[in-house]
PDB file of N, CA and C in Angstrom:
ATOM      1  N   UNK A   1     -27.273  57.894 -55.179  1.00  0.00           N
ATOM      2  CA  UNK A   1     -26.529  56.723 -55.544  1.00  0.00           C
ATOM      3  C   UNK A   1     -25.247  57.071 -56.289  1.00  0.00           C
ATOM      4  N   UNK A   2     -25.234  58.024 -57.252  1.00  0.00           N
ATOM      5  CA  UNK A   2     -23.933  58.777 -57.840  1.00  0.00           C
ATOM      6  C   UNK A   2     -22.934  58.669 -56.973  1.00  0.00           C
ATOM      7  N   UNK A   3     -23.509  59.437 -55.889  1.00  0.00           N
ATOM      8  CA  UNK A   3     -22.486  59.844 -54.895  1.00  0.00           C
ATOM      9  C   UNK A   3     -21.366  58.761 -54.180  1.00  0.00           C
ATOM     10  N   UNK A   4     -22.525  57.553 -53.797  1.00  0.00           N
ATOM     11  CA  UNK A   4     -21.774  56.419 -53.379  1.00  0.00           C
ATOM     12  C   UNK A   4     -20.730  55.638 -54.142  1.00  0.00           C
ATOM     13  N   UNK A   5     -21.153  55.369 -55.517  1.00  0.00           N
ATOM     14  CA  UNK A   5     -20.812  54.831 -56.672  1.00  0.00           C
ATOM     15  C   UNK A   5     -18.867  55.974 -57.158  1.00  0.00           C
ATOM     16  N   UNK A   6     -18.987  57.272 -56.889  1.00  0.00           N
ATOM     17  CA  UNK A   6     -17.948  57.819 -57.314  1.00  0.00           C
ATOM     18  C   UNK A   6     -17.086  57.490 -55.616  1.00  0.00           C
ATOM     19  N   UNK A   7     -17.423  57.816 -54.784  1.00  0.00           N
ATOM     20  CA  UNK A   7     -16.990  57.242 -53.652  1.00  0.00           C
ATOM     21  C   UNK A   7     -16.284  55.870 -53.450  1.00  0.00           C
ATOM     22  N   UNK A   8     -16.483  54.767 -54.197  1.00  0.00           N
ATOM     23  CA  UNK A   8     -16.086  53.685 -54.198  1.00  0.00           C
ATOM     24  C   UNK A   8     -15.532  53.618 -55.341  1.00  0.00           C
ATOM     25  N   UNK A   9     -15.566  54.246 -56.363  1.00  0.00           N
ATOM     26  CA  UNK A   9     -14.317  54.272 -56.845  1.00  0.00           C
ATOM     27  C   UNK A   9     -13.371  55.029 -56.812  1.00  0.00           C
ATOM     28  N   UNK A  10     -13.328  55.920 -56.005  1.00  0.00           N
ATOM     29  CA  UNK A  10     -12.052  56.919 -55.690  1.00  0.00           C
ATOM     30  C   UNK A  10     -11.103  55.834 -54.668  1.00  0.00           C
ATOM     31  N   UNK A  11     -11.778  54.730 -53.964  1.00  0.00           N
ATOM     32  CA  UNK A  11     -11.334  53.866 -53.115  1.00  0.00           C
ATOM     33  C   UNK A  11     -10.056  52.994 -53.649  1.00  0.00           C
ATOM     34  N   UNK A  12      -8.911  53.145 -53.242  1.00  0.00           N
ATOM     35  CA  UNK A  12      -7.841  51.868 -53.541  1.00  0.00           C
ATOM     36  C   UNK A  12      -7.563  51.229 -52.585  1.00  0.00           C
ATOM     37  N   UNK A  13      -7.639  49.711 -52.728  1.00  0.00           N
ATOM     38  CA  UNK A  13      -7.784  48.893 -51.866  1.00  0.00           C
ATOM     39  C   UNK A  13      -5.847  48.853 -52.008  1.00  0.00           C
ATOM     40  N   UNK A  14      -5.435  48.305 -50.956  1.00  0.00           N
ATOM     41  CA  UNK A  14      -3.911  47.562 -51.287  1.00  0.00           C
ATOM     42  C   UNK A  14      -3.948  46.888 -50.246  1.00  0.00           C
ATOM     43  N   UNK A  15      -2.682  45.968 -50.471  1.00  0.00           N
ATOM     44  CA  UNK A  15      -1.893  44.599 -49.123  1.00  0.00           C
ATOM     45  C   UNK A  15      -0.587  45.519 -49.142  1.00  0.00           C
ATOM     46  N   UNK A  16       0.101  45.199 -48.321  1.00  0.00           N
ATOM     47  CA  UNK A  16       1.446  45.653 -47.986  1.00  0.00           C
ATOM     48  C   UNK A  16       2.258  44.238 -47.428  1.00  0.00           C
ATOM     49  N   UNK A  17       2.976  43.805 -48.142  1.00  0.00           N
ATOM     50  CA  UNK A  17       3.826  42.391 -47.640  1.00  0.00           C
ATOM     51  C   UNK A  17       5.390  42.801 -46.582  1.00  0.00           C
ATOM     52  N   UNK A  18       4.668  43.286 -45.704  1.00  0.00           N
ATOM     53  CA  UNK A  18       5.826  43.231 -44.215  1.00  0.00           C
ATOM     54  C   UNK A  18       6.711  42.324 -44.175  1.00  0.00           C
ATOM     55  N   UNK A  19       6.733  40.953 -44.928  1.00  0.00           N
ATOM     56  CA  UNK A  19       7.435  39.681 -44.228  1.00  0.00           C
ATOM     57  C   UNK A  19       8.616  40.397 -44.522  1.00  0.00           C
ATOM     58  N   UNK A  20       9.942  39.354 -44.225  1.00  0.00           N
ATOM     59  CA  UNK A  20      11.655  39.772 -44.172  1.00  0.00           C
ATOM     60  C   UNK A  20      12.092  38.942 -45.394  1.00  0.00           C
ATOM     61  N   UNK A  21      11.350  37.753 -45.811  1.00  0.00           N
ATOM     62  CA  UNK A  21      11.704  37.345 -47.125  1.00  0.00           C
ATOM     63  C   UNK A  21      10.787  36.414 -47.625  1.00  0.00           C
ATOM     64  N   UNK A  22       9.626  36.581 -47.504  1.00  0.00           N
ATOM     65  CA  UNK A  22       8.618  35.946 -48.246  1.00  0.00           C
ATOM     66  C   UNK A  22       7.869  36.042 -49.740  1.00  0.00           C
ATOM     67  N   UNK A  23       8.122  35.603 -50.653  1.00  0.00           N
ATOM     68  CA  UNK A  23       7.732  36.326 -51.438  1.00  0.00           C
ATOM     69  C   UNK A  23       6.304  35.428 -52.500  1.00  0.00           C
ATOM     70  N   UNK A  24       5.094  36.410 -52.430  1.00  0.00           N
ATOM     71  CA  UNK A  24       3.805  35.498 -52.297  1.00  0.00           C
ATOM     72  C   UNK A  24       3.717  35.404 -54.171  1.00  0.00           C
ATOM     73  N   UNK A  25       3.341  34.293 -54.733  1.00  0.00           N
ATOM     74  CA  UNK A  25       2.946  34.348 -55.936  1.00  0.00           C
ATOM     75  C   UNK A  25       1.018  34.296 -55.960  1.00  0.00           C
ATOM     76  N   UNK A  26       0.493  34.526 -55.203  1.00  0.00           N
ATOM     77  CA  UNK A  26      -1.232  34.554 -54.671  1.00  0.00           C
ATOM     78  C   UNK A  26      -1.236  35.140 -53.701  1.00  0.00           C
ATOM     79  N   UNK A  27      -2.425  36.126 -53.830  1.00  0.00           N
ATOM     80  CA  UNK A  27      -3.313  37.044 -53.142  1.00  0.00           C
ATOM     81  C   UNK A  27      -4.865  36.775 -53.745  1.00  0.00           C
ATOM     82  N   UNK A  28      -5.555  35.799 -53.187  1.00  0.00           N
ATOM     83  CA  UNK A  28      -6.653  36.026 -53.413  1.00  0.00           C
ATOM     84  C   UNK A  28      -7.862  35.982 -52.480  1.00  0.00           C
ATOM     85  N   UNK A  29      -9.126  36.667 -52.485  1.00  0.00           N
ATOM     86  CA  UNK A  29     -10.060  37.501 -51.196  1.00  0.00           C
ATOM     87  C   UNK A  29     -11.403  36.915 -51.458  1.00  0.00           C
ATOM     88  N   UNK A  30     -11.619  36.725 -50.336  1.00  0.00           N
ATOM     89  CA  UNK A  30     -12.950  35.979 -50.498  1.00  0.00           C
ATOM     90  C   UNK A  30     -13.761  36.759 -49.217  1.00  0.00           C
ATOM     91  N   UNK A  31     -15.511  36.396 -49.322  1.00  0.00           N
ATOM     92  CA  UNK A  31     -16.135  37.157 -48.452  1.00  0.00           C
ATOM     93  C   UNK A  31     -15.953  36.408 -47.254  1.00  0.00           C
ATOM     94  N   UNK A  32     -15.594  37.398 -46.103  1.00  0.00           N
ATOM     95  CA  UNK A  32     -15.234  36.416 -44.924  1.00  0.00           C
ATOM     96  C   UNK A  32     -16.181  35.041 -44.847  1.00  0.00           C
ATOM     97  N   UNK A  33     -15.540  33.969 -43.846  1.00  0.00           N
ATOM     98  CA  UNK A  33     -16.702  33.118 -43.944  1.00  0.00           C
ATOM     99  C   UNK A  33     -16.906  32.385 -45.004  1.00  0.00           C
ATOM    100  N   UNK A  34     -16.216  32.519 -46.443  1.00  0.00           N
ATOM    101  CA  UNK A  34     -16.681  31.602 -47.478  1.00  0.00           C
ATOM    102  C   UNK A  34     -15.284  31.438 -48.340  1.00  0.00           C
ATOM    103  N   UNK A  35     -15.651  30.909 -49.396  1.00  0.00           N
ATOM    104  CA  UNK A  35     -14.587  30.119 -50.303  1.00  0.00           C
ATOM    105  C   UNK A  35     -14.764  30.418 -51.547  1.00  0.00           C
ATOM    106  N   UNK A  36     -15.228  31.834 -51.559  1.00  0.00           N
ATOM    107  CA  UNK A  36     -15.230  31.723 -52.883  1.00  0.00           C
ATOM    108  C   UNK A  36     -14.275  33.497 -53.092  1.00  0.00           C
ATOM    109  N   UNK A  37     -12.993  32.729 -53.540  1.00  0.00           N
ATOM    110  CA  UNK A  37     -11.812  33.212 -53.590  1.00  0.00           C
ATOM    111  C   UNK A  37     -12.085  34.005 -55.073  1.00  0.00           C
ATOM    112  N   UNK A  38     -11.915  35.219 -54.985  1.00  0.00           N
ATOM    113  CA  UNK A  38     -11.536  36.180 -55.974  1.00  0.00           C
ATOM    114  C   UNK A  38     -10.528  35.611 -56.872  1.00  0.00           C
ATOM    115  N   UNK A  39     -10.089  36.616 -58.185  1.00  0.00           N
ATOM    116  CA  UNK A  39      -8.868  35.956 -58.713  1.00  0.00           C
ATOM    117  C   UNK A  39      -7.658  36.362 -58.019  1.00  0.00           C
ATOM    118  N   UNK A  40      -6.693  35.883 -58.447  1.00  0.00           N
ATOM    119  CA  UNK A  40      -4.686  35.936 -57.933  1.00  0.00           C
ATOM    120  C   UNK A  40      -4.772  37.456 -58.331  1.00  0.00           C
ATOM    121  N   UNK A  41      -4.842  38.340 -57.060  1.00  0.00           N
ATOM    122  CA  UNK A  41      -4.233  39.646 -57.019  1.00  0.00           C
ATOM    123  C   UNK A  41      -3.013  40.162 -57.700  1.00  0.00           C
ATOM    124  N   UNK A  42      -2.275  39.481 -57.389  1.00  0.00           N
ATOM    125  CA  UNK A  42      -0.543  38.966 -58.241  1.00  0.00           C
ATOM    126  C   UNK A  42      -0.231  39.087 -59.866  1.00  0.00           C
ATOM    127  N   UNK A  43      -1.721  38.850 -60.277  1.00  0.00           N
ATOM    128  CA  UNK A  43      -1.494  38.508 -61.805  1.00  0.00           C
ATOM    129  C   UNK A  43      -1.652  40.115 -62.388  1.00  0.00           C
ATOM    130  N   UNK A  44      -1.748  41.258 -61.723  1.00  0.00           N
ATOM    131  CA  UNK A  44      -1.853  42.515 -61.622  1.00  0.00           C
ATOM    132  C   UNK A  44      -0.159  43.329 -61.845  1.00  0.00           C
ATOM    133  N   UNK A  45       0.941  42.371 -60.990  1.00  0.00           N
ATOM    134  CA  UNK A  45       1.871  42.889 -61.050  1.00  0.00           C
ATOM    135  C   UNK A  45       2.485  42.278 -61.922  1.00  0.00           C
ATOM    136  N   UNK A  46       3.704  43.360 -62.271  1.00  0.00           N
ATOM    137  CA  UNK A  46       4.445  42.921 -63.898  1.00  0.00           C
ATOM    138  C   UNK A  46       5.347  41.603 -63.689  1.00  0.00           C
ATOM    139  N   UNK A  47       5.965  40.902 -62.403  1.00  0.00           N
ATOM    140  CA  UNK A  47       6.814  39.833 -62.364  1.00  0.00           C
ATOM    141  C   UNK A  47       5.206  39.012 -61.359  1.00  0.00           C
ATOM    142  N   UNK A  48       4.106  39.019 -61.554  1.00  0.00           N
ATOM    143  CA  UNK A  48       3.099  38.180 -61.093  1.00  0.00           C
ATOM    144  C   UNK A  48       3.280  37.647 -59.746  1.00  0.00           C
ATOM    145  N   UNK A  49       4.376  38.474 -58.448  1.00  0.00           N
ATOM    146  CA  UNK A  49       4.488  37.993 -57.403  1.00  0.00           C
ATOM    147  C   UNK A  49       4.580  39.472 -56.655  1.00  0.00           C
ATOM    148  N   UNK A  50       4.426  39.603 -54.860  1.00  0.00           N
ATOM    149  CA  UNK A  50       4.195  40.215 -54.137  1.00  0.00           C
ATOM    150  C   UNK A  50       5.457  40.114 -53.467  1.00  0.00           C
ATOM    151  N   UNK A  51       6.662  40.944 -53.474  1.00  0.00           N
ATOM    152  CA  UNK A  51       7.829  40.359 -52.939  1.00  0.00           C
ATOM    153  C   UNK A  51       8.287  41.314 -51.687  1.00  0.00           C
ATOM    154  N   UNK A  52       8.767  40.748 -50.695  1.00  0.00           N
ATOM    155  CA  UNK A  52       8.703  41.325 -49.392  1.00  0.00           C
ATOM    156  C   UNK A  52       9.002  43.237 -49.262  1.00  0.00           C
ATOM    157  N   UNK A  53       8.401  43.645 -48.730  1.00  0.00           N
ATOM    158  CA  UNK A  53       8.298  45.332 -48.746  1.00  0.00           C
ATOM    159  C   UNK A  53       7.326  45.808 -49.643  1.00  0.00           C
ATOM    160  N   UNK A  54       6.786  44.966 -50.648  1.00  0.00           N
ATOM    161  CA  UNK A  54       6.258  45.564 -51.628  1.00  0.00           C
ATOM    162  C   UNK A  54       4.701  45.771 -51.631  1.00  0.00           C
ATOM    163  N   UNK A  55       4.244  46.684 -51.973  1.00  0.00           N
ATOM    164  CA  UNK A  55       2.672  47.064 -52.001  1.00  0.00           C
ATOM    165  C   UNK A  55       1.817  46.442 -53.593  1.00  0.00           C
ATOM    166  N   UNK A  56       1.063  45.638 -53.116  1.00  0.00           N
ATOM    167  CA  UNK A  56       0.188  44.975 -53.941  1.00  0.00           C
ATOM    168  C   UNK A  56      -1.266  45.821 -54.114  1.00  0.00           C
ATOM    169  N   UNK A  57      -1.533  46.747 -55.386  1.00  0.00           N
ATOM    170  CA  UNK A  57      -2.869  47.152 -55.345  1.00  0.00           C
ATOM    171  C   UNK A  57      -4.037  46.109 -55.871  1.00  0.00           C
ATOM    172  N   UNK A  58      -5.013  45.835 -54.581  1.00  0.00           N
ATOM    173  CA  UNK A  58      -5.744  44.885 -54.766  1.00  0.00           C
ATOM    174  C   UNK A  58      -7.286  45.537 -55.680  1.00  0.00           C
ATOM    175  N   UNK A  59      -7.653  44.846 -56.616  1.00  0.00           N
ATOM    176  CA  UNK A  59      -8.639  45.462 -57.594  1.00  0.00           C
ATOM    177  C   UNK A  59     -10.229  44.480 -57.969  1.00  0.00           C
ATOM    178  N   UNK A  60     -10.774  45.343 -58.047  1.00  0.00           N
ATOM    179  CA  UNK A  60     -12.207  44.694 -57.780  1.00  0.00           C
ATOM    180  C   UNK A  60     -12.692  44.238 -56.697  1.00  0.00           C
ATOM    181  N   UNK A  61     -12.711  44.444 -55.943  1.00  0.00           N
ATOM    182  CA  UNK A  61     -13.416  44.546 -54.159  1.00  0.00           C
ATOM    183  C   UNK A  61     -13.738  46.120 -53.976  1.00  0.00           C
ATOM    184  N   UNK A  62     -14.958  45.734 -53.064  1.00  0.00           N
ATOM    185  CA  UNK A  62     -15.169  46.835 -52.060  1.00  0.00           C
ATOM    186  C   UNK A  62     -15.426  47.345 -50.630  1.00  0.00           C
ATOM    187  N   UNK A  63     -15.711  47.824 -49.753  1.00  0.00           N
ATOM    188  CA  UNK A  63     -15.588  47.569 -48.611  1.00  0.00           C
ATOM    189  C   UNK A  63     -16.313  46.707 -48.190  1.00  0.00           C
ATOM    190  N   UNK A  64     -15.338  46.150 -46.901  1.00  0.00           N
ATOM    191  CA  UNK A  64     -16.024  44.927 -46.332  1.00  0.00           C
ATOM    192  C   UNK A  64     -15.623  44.065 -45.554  1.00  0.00           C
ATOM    193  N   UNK A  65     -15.708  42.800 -45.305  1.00  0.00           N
ATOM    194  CA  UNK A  65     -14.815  41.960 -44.054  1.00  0.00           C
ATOM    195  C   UNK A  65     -14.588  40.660 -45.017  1.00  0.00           C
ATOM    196  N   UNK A  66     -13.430  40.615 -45.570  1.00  0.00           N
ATOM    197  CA  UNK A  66     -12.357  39.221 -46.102  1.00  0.00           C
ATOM    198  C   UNK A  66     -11.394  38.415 -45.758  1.00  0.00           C
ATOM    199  N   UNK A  67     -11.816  37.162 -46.041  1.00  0.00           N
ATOM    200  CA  UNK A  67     -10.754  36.140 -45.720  1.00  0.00           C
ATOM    201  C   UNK A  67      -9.402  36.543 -46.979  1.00  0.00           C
ATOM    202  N   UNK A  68      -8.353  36.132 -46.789  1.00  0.00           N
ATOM    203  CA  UNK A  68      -7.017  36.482 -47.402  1.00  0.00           C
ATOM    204  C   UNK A  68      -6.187  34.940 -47.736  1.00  0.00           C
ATOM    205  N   UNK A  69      -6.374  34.097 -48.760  1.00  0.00           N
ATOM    206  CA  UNK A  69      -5.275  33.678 -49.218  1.00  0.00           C
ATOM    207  C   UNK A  69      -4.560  33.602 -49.709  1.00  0.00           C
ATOM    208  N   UNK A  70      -3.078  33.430 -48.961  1.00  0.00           N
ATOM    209  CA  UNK A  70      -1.969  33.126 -49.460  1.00  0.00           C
ATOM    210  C   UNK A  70      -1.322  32.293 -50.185  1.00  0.00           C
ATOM    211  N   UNK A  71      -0.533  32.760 -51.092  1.00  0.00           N
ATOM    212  CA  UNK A  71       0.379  31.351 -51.227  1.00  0.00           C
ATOM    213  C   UNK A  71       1.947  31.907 -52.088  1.00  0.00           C
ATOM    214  N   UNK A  72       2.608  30.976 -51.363  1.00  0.00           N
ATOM    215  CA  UNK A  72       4.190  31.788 -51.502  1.00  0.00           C
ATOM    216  C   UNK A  72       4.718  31.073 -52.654  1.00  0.00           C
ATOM    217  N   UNK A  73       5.818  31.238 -52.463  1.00  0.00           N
ATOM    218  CA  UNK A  73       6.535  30.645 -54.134  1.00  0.00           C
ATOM    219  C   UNK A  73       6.452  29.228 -54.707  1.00  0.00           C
ATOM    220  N   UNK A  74       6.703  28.554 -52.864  1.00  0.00           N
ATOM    221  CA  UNK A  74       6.798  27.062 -53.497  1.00  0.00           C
ATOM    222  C   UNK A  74       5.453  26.496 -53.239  1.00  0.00           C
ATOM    223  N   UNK A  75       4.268  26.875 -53.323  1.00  0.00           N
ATOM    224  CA  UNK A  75       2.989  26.237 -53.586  1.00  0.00           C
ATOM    225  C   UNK A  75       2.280  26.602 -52.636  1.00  0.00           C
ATOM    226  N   UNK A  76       3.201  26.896 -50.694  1.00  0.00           N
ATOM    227  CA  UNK A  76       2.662  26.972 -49.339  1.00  0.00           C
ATOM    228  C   UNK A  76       1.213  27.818 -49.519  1.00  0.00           C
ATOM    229  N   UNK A  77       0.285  27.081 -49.136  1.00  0.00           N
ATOM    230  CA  UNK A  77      -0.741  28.338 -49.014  1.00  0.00           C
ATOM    231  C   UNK A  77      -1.590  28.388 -47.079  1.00  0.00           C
ATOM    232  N   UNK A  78      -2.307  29.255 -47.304  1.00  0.00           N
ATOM    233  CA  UNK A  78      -2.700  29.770 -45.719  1.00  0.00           C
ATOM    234  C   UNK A  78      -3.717  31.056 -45.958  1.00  0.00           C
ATOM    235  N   UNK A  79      -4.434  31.045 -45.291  1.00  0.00           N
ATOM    236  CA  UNK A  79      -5.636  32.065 -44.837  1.00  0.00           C
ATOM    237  C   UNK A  79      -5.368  32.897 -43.891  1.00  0.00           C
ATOM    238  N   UNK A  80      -5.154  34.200 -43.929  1.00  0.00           N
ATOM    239  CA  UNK A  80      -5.492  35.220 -43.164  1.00  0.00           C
ATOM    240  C   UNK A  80      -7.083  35.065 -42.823  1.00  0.00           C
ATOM    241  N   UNK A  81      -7.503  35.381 -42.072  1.00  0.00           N
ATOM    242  CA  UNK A  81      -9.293  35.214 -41.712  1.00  0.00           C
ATOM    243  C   UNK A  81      -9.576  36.942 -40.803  1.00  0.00           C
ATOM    244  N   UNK A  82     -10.268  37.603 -41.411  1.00  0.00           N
ATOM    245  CA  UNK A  82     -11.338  38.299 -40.978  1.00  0.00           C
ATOM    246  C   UNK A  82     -10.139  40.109 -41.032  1.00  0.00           C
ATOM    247  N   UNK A  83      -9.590  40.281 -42.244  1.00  0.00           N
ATOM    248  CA  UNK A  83      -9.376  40.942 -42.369  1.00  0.00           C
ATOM    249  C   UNK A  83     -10.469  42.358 -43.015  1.00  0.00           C
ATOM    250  N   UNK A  84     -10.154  43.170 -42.277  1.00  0.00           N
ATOM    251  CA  UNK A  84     -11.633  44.283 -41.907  1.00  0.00           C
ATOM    252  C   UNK A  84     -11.151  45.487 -43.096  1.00  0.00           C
ATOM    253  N   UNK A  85     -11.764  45.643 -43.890  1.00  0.00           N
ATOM    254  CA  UNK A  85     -11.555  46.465 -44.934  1.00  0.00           C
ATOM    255  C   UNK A  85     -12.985  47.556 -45.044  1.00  0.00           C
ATOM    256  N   UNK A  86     -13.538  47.250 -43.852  1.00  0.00           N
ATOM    257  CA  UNK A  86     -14.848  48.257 -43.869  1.00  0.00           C
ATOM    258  C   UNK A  86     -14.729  49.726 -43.843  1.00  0.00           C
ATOM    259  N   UNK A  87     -13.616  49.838 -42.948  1.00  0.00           N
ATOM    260  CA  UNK A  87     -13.056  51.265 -42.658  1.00  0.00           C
ATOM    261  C   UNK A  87     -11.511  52.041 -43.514  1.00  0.00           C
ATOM    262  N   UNK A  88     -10.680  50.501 -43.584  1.00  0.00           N
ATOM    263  CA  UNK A  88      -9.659  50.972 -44.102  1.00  0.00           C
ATOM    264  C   UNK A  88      -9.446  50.514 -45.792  1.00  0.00           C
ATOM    265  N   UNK A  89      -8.544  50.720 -45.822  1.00  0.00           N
ATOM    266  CA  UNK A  89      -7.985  50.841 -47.333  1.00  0.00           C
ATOM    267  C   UNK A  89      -7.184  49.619 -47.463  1.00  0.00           C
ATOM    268  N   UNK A  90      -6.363  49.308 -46.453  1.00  0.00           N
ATOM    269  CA  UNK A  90      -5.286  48.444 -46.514  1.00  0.00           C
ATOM    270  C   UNK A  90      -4.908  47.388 -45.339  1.00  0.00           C
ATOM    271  N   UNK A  91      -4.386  46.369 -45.832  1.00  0.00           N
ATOM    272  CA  UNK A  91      -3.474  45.399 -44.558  1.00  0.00           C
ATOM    273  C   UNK A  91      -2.235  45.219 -44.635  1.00  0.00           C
ATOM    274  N   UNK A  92      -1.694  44.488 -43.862  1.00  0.00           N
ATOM    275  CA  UNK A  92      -0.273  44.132 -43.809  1.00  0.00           C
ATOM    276  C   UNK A  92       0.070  42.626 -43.472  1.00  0.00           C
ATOM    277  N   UNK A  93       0.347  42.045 -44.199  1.00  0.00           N
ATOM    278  CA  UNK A  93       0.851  40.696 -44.621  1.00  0.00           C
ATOM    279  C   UNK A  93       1.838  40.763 -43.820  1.00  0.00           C
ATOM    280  N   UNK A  94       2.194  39.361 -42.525  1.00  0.00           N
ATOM    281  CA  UNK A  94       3.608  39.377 -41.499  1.00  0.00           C
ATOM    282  C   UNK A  94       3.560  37.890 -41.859  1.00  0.00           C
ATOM    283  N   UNK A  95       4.996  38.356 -40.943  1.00  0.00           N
ATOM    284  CA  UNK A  95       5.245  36.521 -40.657  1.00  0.00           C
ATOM    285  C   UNK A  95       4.330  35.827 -40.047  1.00  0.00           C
ATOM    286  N   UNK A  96       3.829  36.284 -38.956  1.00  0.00           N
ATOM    287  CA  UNK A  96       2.707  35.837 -37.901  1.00  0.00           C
ATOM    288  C   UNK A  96       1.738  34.835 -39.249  1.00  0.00           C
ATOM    289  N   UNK A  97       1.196  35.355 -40.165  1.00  0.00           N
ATOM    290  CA  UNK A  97       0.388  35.255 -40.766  1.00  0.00           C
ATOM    291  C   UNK A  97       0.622  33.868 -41.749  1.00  0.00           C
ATOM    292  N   UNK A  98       1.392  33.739 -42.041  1.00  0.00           N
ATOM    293  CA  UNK A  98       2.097  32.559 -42.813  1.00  0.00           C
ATOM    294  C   UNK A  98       2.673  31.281 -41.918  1.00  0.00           C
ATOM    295  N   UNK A  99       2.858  31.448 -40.438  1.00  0.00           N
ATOM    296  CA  UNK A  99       3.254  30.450 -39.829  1.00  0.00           C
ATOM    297  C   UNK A  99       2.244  29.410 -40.055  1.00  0.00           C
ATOM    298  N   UNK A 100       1.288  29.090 -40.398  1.00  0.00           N
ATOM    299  CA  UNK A 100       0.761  27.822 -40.745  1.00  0.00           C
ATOM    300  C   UNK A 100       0.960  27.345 -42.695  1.00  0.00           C
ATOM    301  N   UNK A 101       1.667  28.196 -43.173  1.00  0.00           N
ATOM    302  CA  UNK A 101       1.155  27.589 -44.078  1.00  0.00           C
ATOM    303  C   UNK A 101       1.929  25.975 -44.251  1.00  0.00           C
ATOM    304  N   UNK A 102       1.117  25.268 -45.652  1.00  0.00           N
ATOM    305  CA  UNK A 102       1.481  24.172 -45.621  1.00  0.00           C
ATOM    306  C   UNK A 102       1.571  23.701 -47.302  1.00  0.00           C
TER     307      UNK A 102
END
């Protein structure tokens, strides 16, 4: 059990925000399938927002399959759904991903 336990924490999760000018004030992760949203990833960084190009290290999760909400400056929010963190470390936040928000 050691073994697993130092293993998962050698693990850094991050988002990577691809958009061209989006800039998110929320990142928060929930277990796919449900609603129960982690806290604002965001509140991690020193100006509390995710601003386009920039790498967000996401903290307290571990591997697994999460829903992703968003929400940008002026309130817009939106769900990424079934982002796979079983294998990897990281995602990438696009435009694609925000076209619904509301």
């Amino acid at each position: 059990m050691a073994t697993t336990a130092a293993a998962q924490a050698g693990d850094r999760f991050a988002a990577f925000n691809s958009t061209t000018g989006t800039t998110l004030s929320g990142v928060y992760l929930a277990p796919a399938g449900t609603t129960a949203w982690g806290p604002n990833q965001t509140l991690s960084e020193h100006d509390h927002t995710l601003e386009p190009s920039e790498r967000l290290r996401l903290k307290g999760i571990t591997h697994g399959v999460y829903d992703v909400r968003l929400v940008d400056a002026a309130g817009h929010s939106c769900v990424k759904r079934g982002v796979d963190l079983t294998h990897e470390t990281s995602f990438e936040i696009r435009e694609s991903d925000l076209a619904g928000c509301r």
